[in-house]
C-alpha atoms as a PDB file:
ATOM      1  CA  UNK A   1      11.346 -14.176 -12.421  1.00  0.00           C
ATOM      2  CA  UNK A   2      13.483 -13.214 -15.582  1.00  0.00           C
ATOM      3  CA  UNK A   3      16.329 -10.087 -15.441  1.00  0.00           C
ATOM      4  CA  UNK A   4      13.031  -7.896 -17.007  1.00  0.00           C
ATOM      5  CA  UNK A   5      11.009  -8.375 -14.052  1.00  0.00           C
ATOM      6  CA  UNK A   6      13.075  -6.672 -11.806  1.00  0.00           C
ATOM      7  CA  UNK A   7      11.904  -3.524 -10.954  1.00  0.00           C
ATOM      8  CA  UNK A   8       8.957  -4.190 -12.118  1.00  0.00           C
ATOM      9  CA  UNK A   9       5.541  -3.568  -9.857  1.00  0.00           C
ATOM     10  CA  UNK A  10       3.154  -6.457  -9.085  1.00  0.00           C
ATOM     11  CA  UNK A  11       0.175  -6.440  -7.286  1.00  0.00           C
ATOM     12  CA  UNK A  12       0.541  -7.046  -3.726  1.00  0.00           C
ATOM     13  CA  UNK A  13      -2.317  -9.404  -3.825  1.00  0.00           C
ATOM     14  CA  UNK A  14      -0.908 -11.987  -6.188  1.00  0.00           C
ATOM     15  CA  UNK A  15       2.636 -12.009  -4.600  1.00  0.00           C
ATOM     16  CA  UNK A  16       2.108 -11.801  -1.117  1.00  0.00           C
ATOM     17  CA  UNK A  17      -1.141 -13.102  -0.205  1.00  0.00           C
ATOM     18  CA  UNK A  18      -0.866 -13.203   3.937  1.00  0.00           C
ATOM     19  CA  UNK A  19       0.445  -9.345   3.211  1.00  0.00           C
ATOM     20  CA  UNK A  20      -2.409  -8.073   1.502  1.00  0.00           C
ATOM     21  CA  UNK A  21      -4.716  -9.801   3.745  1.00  0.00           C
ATOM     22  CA  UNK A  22      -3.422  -8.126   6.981  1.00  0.00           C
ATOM     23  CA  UNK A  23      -3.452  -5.024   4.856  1.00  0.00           C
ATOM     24  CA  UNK A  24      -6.845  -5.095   4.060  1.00  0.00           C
ATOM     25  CA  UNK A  25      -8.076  -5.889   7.833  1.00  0.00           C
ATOM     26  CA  UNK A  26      -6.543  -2.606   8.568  1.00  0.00           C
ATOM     27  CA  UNK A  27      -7.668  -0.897   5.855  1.00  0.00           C
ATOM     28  CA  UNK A  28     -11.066  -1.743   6.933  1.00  0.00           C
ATOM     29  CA  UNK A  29     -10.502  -1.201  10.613  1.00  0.00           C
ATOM     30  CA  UNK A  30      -9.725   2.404   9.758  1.00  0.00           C
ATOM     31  CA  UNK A  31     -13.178   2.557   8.208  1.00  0.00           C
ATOM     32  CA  UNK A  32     -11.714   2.808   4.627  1.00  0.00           C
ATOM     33  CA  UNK A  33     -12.187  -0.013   1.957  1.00  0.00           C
ATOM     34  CA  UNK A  34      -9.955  -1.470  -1.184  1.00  0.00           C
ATOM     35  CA  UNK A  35     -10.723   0.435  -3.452  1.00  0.00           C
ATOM     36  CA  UNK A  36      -9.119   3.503  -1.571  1.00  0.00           C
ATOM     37  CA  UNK A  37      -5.551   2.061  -1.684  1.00  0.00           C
ATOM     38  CA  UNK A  38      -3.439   0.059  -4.680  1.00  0.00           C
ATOM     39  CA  UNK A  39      -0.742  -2.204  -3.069  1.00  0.00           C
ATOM     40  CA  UNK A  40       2.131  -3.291  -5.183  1.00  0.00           C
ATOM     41  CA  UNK A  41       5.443  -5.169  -4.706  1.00  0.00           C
ATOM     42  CA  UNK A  42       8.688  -4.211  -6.128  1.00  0.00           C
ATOM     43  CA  UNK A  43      11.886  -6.424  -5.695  1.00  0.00           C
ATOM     44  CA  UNK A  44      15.275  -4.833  -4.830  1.00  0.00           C
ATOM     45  CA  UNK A  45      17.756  -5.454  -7.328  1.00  0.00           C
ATOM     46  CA  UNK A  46      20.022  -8.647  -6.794  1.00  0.00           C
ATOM     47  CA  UNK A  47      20.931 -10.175  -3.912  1.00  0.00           C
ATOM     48  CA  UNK A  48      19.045  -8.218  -1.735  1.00  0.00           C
ATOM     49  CA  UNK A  49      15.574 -10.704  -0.532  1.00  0.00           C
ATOM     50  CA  UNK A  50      13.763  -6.922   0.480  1.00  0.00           C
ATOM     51  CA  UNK A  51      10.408  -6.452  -1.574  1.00  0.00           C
ATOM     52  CA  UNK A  52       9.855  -2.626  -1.499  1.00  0.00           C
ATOM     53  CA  UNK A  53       5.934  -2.270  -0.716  1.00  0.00           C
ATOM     54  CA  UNK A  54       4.383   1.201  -2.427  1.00  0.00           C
ATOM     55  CA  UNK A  55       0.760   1.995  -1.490  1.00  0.00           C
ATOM     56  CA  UNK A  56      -0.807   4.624  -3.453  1.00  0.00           C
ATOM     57  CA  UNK A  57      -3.935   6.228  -2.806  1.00  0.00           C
ATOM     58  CA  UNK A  58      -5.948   9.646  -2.268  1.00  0.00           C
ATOM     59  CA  UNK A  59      -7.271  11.475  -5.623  1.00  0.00           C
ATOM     60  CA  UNK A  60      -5.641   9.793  -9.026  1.00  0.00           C
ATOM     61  CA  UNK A  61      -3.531   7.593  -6.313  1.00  0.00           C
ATOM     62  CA  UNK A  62      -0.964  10.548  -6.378  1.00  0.00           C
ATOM     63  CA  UNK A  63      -0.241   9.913  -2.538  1.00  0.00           C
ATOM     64  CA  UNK A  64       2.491   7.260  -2.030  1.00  0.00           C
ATOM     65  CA  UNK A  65       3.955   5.566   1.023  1.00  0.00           C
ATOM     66  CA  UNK A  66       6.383   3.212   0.528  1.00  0.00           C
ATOM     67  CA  UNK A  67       8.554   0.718   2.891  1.00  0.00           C
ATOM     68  CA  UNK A  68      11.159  -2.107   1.868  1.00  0.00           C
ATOM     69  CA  UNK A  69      10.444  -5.765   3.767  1.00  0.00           C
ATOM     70  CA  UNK A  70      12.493  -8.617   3.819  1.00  0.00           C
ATOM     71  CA  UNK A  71      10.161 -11.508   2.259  1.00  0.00           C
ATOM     72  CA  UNK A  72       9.532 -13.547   5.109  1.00  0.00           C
ATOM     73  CA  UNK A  73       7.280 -10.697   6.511  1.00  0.00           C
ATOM     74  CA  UNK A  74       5.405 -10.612   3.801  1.00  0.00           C
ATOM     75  CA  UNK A  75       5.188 -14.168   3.679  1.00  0.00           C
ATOM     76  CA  UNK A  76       4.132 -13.799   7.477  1.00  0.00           C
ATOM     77  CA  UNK A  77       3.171 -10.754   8.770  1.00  0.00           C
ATOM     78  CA  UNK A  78       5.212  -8.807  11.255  1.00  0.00           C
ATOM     79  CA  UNK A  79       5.081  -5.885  13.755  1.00  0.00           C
ATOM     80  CA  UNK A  80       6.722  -3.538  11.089  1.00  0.00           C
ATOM     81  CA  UNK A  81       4.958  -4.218   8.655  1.00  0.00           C
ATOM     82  CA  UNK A  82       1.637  -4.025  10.387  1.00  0.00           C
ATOM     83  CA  UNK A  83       2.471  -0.803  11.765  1.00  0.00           C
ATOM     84  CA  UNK A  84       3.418   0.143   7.862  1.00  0.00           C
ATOM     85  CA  UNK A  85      -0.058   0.139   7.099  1.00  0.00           C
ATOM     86  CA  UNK A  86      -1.151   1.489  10.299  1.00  0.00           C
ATOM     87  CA  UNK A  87       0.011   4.844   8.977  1.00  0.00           C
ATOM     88  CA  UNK A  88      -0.620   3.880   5.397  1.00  0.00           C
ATOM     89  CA  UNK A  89      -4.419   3.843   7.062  1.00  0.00           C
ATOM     90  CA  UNK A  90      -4.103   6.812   9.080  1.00  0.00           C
ATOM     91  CA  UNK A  91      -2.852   9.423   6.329  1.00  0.00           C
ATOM     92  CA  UNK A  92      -5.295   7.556   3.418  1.00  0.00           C
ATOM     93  CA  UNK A  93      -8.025   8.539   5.733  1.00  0.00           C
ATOM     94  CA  UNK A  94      -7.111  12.518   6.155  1.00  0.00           C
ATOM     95  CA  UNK A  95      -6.306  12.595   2.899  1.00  0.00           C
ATOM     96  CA  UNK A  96      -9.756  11.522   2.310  1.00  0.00           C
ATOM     97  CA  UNK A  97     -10.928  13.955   4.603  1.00  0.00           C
ATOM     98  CA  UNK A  98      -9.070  16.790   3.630  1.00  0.00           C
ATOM     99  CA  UNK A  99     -10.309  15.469  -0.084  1.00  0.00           C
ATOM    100  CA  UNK A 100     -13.528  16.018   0.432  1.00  0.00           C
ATOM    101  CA  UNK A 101     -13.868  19.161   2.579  1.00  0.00           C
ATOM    102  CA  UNK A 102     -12.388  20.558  -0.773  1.00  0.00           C
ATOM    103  CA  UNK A 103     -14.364  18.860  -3.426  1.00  0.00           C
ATOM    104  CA  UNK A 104     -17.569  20.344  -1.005  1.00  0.00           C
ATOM    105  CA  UNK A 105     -16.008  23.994  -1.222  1.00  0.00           C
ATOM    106  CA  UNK A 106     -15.868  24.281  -4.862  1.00  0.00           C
ATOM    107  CA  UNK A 107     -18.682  21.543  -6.086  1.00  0.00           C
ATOM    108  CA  UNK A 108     -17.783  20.233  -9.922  1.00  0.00           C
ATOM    109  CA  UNK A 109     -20.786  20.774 -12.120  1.00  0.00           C
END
C-alpha cells in the first residue's frame, strides 16, 4: 500500500473478508440486509497496525459509527468487534424505524 493510500477508505469486503462476513450474519440476524449498511476500512497512520472500521447507513448513509481494530480481529473475528456491529445493528434498525414512521407522516408525491 503506497504513502497515498493511507487514509484512504476501502471496502470492508475486499480487505477483511472474515470481518465483513461476521458483519453481515449480524446484519441479517437483526432482520436488516446489505444494502442497509456500507462497511469500509481505514488504516491509522504509521506504525500503528489499528484499521479504523466506519459503517454508514440510515437515509443518504448520513449515520456513522465508527471503531478502530487492531488487524488480527479483523483477520479473525473477536468479542469487540462482534459486539461493534451488535450496536452498529441495533441503531441501523431504529434509524430505520424512526425513518419510516416519518417518510409515512409526510408521504413524497
Amino acid at each position: 500500500m503506497s504513502d497515498n493510500d493511507v487514509n484512504k477508505p476501502s471496502p470492508l469486503r475486499f480487505r477483511y473478508d472474515a470481518a465483513y462476513e461476521k458483519l453481515m450474519d449480524v446484519i441479517r440476524t437483526a432482520g436488516l440486509n446489505a444494502y442497509d449498511v456500507i462497511a469500509e476500512a481505514v488504516d491509522d497512520e504509521p506504525p500503528k497496525k489499528a484499521v479504523l472500521i466506519r459503517i454508514r447507513y440510515g437515509d443518504g448513509f448520513r449515520q456513522t459509527k465508527e471503531q478502530s481494530f487492531d488487524e488480527s480481529c479483523l483477520r479473525v473475528p473477536c468479542a469487540e468487534m462482534i459486539e461493534f456491529f451488535q450496536q452498529v445493528a441495533k441503531d441501523c434498525n431504529q434509524t430505520n424505524i424512526t425513518e419510516y414512521r416519518a417518510y409515512m407522516k409526510n408521504p413524497r408525491p
